[in-house]
PDB file of N, CA and C in Angstrom:
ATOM      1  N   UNK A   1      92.494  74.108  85.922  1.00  0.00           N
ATOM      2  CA  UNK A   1      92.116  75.126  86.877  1.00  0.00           C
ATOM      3  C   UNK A   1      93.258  76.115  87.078  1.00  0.00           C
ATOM      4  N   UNK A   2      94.270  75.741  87.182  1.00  0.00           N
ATOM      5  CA  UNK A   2      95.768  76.550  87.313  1.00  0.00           C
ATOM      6  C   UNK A   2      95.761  77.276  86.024  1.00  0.00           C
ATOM      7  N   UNK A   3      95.290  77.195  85.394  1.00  0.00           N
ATOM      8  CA  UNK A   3      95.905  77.910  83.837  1.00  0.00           C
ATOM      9  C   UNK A   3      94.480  78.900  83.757  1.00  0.00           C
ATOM     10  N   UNK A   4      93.523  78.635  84.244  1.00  0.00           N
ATOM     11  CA  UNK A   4      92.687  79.873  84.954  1.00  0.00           C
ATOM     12  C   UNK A   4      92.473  80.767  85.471  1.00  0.00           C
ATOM     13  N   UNK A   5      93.443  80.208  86.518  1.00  0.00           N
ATOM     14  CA  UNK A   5      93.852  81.493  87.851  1.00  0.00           C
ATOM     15  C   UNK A   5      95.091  82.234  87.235  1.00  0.00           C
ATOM     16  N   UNK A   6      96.073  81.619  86.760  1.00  0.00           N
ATOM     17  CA  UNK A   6      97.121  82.490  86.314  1.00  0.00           C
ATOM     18  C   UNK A   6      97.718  82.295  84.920  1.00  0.00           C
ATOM     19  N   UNK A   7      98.515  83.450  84.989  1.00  0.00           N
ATOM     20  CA  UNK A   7      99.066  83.867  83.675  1.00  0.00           C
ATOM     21  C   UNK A   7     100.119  82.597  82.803  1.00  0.00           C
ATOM     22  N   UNK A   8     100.383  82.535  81.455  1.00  0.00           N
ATOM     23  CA  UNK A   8     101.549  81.987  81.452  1.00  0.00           C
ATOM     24  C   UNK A   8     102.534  82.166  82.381  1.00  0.00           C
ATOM     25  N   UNK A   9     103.210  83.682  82.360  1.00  0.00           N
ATOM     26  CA  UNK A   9     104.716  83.586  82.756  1.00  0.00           C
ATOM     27  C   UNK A   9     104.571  83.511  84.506  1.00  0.00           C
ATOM     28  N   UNK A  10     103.381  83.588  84.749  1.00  0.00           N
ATOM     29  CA  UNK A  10     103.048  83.494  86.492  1.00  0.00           C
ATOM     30  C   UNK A  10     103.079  81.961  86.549  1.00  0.00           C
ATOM     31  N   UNK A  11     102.235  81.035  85.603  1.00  0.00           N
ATOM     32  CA  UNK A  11     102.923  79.637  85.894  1.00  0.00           C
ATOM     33  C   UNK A  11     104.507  79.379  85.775  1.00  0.00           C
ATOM     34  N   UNK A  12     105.181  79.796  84.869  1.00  0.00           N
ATOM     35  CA  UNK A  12     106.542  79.924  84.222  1.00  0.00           C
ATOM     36  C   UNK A  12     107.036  79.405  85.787  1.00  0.00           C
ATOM     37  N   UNK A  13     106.726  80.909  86.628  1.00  0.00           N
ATOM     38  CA  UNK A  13     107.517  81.266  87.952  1.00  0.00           C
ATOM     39  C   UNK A  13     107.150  80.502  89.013  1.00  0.00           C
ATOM     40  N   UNK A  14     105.740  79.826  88.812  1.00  0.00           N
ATOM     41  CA  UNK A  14     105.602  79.075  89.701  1.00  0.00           C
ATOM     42  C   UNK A  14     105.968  77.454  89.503  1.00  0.00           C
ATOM     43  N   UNK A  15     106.352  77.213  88.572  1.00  0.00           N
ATOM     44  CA  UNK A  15     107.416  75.980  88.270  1.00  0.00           C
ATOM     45  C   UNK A  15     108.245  76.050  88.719  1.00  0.00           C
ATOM     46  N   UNK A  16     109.054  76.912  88.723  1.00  0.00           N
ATOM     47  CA  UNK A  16     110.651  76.887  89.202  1.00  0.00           C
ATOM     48  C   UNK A  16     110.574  77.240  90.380  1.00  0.00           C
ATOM     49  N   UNK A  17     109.606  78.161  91.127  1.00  0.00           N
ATOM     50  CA  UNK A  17     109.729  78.175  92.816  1.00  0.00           C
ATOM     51  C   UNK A  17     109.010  76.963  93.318  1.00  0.00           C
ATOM     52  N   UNK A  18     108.387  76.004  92.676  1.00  0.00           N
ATOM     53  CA  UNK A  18     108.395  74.875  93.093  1.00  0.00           C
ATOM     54  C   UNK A  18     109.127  73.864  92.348  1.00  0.00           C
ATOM     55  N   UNK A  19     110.203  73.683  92.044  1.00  0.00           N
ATOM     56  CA  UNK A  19     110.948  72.519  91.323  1.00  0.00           C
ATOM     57  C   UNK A  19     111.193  71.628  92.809  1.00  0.00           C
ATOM     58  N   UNK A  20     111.498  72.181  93.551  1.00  0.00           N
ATOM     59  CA  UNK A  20     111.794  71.463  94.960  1.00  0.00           C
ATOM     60  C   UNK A  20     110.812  70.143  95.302  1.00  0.00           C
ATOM     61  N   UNK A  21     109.682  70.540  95.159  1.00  0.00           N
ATOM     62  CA  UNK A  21     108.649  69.776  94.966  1.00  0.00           C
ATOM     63  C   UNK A  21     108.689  68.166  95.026  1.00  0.00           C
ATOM     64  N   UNK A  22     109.845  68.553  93.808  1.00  0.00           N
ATOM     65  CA  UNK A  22     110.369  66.784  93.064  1.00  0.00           C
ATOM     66  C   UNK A  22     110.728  66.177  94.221  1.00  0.00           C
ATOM     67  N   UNK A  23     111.546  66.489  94.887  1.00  0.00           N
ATOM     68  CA  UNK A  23     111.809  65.870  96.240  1.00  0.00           C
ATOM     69  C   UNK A  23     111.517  65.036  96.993  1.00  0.00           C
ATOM     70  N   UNK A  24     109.995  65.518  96.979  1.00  0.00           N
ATOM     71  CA  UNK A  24     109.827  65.043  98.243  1.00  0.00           C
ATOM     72  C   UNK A  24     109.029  63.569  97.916  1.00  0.00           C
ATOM     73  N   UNK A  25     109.358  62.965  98.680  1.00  0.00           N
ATOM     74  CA  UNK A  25     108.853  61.410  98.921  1.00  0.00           C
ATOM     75  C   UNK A  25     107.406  61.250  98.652  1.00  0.00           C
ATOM     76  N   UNK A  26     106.440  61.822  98.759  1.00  0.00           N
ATOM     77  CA  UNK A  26     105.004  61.467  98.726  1.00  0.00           C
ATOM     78  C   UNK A  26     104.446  62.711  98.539  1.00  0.00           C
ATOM     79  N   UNK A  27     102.834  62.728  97.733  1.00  0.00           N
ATOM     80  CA  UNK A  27     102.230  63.632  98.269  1.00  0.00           C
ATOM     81  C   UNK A  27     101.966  64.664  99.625  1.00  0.00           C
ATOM     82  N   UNK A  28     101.915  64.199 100.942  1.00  0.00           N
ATOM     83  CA  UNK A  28     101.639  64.421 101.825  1.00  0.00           C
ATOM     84  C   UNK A  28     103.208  65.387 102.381  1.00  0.00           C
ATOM     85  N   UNK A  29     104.352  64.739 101.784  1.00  0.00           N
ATOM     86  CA  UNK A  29     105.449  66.231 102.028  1.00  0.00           C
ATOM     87  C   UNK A  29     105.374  67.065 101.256  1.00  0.00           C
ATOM     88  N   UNK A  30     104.898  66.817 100.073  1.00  0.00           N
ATOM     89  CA  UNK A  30     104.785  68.044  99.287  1.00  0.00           C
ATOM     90  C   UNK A  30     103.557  69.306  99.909  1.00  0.00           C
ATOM     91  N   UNK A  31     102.843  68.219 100.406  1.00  0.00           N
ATOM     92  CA  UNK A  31     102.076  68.781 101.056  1.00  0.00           C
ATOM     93  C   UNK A  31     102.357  70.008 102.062  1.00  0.00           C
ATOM     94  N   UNK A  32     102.700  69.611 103.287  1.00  0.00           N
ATOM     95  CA  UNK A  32     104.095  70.361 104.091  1.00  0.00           C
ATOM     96  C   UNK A  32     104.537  71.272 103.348  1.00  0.00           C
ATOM     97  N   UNK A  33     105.576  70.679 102.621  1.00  0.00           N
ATOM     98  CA  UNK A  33     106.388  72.135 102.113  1.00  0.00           C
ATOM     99  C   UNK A  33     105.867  73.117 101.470  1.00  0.00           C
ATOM    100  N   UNK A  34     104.650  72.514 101.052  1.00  0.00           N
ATOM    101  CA  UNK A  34     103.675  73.707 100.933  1.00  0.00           C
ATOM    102  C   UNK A  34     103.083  74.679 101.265  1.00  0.00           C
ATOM    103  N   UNK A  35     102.765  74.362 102.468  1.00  0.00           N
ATOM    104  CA  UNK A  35     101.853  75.183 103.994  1.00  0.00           C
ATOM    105  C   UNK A  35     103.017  75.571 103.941  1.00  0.00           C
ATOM    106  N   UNK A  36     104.480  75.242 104.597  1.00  0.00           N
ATOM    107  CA  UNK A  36     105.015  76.130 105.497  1.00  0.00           C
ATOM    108  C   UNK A  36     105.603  77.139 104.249  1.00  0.00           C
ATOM    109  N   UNK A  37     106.042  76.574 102.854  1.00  0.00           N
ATOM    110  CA  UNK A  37     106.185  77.905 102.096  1.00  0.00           C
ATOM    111  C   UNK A  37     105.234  79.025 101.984  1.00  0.00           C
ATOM    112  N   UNK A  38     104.240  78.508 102.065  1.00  0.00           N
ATOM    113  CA  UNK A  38     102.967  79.410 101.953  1.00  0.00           C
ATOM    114  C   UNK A  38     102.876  80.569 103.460  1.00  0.00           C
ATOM    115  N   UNK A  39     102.815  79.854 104.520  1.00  0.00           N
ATOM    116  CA  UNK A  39     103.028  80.552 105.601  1.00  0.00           C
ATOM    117  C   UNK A  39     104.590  81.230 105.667  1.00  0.00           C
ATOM    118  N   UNK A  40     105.521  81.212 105.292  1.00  0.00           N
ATOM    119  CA  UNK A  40     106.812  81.918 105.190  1.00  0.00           C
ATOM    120  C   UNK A  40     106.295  83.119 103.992  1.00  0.00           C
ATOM    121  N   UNK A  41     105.907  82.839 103.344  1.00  0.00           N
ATOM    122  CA  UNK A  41     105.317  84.316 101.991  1.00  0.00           C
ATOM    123  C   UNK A  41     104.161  85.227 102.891  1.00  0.00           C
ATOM    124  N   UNK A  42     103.278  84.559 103.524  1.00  0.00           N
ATOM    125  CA  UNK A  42     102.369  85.429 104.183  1.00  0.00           C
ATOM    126  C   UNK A  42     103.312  86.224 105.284  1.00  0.00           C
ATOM    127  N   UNK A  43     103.821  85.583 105.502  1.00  0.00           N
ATOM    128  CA  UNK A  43     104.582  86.653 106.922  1.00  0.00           C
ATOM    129  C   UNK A  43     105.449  87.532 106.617  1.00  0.00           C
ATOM    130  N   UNK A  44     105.877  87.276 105.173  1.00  0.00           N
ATOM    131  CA  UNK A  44     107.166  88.455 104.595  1.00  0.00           C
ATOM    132  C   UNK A  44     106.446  89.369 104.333  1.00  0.00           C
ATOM    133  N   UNK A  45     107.297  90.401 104.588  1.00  0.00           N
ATOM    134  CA  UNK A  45     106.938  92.027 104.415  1.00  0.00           C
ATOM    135  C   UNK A  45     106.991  92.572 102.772  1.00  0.00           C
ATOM    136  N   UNK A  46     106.129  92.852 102.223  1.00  0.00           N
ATOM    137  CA  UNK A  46     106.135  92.932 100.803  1.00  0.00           C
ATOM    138  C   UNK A  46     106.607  94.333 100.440  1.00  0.00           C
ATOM    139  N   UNK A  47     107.578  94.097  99.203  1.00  0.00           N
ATOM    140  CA  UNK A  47     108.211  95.220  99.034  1.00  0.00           C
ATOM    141  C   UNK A  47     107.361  96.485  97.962  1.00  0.00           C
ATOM    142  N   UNK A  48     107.870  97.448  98.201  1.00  0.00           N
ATOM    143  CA  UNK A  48     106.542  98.770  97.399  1.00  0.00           C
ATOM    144  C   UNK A  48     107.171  98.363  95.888  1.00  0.00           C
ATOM    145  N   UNK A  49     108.149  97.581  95.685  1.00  0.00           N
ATOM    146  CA  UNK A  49     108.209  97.744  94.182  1.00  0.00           C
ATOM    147  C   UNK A  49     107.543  96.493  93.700  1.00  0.00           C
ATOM    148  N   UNK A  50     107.317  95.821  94.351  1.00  0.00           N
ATOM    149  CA  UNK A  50     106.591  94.321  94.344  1.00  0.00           C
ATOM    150  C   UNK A  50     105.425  94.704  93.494  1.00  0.00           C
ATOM    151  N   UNK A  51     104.481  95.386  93.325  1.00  0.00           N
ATOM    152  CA  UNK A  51     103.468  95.419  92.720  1.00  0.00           C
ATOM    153  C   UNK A  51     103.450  96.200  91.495  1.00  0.00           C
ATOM    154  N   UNK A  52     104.715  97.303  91.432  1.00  0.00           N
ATOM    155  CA  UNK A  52     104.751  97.929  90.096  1.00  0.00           C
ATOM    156  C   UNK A  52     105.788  96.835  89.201  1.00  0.00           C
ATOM    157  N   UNK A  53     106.062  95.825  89.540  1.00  0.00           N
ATOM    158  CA  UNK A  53     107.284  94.959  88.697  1.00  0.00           C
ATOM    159  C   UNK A  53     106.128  94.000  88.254  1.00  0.00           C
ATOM    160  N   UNK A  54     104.957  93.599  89.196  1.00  0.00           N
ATOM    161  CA  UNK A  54     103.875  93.055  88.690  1.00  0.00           C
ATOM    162  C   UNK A  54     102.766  93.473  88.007  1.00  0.00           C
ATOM    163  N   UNK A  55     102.471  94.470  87.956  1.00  0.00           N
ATOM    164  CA  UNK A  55     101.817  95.490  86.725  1.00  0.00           C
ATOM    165  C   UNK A  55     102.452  95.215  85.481  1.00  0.00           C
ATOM    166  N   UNK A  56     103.996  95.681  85.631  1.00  0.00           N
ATOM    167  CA  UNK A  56     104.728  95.960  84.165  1.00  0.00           C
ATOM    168  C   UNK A  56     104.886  94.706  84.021  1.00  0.00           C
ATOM    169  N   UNK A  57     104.608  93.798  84.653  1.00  0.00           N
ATOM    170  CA  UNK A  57     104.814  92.342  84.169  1.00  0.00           C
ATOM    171  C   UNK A  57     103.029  92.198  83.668  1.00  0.00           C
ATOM    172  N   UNK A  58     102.457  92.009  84.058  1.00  0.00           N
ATOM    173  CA  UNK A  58     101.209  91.477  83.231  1.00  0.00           C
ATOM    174  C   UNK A  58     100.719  92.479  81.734  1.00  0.00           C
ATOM    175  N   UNK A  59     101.024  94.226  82.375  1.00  0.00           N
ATOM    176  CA  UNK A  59     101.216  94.779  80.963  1.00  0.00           C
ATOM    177  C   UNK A  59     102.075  94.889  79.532  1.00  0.00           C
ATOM    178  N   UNK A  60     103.377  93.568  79.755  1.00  0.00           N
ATOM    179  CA  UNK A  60     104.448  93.124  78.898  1.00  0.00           C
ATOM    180  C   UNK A  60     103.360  92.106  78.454  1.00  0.00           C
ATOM    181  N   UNK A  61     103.032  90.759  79.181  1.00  0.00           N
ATOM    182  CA  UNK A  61     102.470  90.248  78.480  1.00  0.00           C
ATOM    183  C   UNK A  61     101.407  90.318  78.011  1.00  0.00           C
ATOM    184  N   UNK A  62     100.483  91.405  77.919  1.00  0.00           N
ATOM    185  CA  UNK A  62      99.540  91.948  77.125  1.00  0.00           C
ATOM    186  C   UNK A  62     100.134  92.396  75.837  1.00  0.00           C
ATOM    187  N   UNK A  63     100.618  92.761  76.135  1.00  0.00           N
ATOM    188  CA  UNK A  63     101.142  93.720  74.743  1.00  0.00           C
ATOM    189  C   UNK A  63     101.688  93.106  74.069  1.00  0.00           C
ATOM    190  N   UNK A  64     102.254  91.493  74.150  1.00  0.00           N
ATOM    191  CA  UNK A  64     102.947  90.540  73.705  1.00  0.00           C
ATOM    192  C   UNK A  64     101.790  89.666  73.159  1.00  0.00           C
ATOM    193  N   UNK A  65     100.743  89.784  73.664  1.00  0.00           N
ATOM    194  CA  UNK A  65      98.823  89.102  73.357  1.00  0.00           C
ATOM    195  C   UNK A  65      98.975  87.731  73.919  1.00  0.00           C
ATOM    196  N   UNK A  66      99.947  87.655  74.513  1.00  0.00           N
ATOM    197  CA  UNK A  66     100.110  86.113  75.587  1.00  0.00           C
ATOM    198  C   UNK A  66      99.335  86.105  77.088  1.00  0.00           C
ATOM    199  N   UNK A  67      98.560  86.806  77.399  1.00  0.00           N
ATOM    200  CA  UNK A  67      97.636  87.174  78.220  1.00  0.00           C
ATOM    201  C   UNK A  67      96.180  87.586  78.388  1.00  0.00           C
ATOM    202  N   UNK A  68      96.179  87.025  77.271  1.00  0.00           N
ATOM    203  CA  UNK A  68      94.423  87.365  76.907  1.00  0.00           C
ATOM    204  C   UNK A  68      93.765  88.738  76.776  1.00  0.00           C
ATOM    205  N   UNK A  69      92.702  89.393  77.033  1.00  0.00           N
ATOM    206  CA  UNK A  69      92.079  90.169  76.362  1.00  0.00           C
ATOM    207  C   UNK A  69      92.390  91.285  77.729  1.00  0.00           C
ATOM    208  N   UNK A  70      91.844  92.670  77.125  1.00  0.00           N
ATOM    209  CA  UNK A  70      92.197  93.689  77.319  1.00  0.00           C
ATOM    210  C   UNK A  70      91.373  93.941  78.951  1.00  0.00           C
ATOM    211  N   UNK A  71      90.274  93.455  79.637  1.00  0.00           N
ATOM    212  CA  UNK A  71      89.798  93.280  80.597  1.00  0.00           C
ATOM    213  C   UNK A  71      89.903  92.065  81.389  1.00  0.00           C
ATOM    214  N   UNK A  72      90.706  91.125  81.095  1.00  0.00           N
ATOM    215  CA  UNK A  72      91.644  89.640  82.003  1.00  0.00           C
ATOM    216  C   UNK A  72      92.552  90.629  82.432  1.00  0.00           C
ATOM    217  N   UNK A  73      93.283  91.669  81.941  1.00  0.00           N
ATOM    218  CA  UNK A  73      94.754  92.117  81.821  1.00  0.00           C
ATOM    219  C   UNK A  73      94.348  93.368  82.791  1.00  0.00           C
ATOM    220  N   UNK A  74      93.126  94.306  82.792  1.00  0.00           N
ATOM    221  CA  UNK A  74      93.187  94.953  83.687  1.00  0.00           C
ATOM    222  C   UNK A  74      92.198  94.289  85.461  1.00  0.00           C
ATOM    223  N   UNK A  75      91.565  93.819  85.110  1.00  0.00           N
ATOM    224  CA  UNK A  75      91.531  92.805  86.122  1.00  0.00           C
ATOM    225  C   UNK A  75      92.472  92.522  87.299  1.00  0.00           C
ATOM    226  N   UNK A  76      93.227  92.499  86.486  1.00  0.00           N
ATOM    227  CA  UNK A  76      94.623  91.616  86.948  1.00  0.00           C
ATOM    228  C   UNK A  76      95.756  92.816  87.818  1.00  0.00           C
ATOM    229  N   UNK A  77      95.846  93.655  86.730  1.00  0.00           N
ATOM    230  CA  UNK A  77      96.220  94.805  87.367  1.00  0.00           C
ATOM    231  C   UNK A  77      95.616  95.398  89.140  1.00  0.00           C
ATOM    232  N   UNK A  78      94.121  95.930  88.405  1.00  0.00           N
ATOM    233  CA  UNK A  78      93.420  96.263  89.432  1.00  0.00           C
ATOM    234  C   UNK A  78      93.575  95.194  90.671  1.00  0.00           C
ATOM    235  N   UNK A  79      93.306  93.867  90.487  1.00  0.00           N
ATOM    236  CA  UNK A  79      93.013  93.614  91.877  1.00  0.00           C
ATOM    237  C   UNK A  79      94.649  93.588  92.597  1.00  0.00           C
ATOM    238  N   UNK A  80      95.874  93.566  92.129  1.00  0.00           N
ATOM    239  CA  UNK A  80      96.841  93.662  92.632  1.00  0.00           C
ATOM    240  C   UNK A  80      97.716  95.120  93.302  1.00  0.00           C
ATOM    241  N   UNK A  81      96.854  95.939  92.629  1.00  0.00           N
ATOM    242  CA  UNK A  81      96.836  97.140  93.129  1.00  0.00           C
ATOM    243  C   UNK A  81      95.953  97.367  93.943  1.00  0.00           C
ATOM    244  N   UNK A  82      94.993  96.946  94.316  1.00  0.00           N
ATOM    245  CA  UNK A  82      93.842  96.475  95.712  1.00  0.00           C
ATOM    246  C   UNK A  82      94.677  95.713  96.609  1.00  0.00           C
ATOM    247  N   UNK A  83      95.075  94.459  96.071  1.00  0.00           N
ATOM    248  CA  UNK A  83      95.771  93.816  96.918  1.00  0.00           C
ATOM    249  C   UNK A  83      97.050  94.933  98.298  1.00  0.00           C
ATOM    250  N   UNK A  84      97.547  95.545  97.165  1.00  0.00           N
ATOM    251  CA  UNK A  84      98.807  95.612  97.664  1.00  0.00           C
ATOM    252  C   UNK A  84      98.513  96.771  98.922  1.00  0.00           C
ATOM    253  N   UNK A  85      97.489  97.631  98.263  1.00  0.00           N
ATOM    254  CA  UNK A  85      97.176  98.917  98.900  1.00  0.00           C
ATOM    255  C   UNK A  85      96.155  98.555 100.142  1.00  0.00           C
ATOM    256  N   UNK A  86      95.178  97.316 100.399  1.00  0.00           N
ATOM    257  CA  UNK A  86      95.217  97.084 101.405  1.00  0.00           C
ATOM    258  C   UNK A  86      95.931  96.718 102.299  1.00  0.00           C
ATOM    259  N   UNK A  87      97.261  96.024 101.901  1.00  0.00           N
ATOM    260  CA  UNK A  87      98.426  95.756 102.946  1.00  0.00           C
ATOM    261  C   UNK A  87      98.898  96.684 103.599  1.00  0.00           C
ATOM    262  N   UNK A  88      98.766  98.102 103.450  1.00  0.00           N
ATOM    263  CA  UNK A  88      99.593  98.934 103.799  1.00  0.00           C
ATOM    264  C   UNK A  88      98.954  99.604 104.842  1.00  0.00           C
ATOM    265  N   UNK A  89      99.590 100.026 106.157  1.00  0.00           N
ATOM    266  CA  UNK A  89      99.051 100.428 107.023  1.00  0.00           C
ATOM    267  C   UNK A  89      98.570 101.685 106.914  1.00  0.00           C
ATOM    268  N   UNK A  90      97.565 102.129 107.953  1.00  0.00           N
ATOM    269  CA  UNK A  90      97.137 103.823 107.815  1.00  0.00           C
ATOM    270  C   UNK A  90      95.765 104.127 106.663  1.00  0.00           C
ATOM    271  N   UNK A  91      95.551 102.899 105.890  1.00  0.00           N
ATOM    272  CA  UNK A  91      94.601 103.285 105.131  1.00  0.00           C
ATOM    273  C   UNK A  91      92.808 102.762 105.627  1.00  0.00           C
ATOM    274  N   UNK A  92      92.272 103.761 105.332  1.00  0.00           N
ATOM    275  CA  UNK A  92      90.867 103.218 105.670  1.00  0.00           C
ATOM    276  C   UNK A  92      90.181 101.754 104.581  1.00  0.00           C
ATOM    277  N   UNK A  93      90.536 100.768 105.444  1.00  0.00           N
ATOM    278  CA  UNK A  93      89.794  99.632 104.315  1.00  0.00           C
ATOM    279  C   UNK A  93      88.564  99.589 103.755  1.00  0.00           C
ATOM    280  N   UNK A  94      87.391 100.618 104.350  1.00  0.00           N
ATOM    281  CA  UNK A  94      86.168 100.182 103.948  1.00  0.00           C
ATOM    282  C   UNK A  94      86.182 101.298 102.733  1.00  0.00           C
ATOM    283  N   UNK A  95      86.907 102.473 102.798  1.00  0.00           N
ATOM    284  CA  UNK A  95      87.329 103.019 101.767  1.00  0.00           C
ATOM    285  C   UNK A  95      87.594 102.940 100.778  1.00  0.00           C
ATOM    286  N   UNK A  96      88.636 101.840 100.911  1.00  0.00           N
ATOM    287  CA  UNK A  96      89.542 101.520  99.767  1.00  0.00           C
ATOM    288  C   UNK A  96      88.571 100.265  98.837  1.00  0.00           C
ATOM    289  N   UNK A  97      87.975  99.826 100.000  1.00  0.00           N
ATOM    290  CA  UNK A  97      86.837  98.684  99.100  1.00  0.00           C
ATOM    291  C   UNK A  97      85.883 100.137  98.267  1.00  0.00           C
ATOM    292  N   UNK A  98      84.995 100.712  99.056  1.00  0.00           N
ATOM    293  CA  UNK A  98      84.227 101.447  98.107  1.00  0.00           C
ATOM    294  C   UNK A  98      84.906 102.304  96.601  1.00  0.00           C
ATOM    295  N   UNK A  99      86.015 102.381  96.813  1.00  0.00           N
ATOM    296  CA  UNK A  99      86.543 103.590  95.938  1.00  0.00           C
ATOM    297  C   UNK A  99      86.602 101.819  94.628  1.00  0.00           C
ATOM    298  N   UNK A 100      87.323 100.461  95.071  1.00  0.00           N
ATOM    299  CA  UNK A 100      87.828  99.838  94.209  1.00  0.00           C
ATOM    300  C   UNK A 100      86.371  98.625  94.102  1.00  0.00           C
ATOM    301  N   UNK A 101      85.511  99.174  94.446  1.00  0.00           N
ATOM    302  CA  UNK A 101      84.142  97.790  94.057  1.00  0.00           C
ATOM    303  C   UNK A 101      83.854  98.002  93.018  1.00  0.00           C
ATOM    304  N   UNK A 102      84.031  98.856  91.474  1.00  0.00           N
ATOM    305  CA  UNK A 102      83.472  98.535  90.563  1.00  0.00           C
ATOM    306  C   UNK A 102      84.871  98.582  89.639  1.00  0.00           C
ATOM    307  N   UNK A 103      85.965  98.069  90.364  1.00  0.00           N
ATOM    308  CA  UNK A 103      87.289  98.092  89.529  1.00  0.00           C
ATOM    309  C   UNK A 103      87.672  96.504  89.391  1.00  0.00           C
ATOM    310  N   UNK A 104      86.909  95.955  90.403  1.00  0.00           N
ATOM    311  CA  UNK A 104      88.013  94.478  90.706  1.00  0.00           C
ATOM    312  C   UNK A 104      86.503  93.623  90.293  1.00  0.00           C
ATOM    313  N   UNK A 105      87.539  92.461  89.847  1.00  0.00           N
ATOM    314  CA  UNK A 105      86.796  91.099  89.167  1.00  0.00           C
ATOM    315  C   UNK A 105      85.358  90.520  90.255  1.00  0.00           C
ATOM    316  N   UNK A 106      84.503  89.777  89.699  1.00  0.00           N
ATOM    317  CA  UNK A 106      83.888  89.360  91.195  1.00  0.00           C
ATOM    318  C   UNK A 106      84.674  87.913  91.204  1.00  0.00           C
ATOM    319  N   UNK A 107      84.127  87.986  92.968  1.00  0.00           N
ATOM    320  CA  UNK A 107      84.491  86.831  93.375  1.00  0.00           C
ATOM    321  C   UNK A 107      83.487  85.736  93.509  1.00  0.00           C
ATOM    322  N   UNK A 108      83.996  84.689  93.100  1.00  0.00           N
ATOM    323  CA  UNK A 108      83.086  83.713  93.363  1.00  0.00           C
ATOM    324  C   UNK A 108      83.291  82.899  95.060  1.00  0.00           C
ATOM    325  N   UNK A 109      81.840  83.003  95.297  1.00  0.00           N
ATOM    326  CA  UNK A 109      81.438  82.693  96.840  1.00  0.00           C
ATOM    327  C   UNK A 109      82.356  82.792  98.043  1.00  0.00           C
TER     328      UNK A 109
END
């Protein structure tokens, strides 16, 4: 399922920001350090270059063909450029959905 949702080098990165992992005594702390890493990323303020370093990152590994086909790759793009541009204050969201509903992947349920 993980190798579904993301890229090689996005697993790559998510190995090593979880190596900590090893640590912990049982499932159930890993557990923990999970939520609260997870809740420490939701509350950080995301930076404007954050999403063009992640573009040129999924469009490296396209072009490298380690990322699958030419609509996984804009997919990927698009919804992170949705992502990012709803974070940002001042913008009309129902907008930004209509302008990006026939750009982004569907979602399942």
């Amino acid at each position: 399922m993980a190798m579904d949702k993301a890229g090689f080098s996005e697993m790559k990165e998510l190995r090593e920001q979880f190596a900590a992992f090893d640590l912990c005594a049982d499932k159930r702390a890993a557990a923990i350090f999970g939520y609260l890493l997870a809740k420490e990323e939701a509350n950080a303020e995301p930076a404007d270059t954050d999403v063009y370093d992640k573009v040129c990152a999924v469009l490296e590994l396209y072009e490298e063909g380690s990322y699958g086909d030419v609509t996984d790759a804009a997919d990927k793009v698009f919804s992170m450029i949705y992502k990012w541009l709803n974070n940002q204050e001042g913008l009309d969201k129902e907008v930004l959905k209509e302008k990006f509903a026939n750009c982004l992947p569907p979602v399942d349920g």
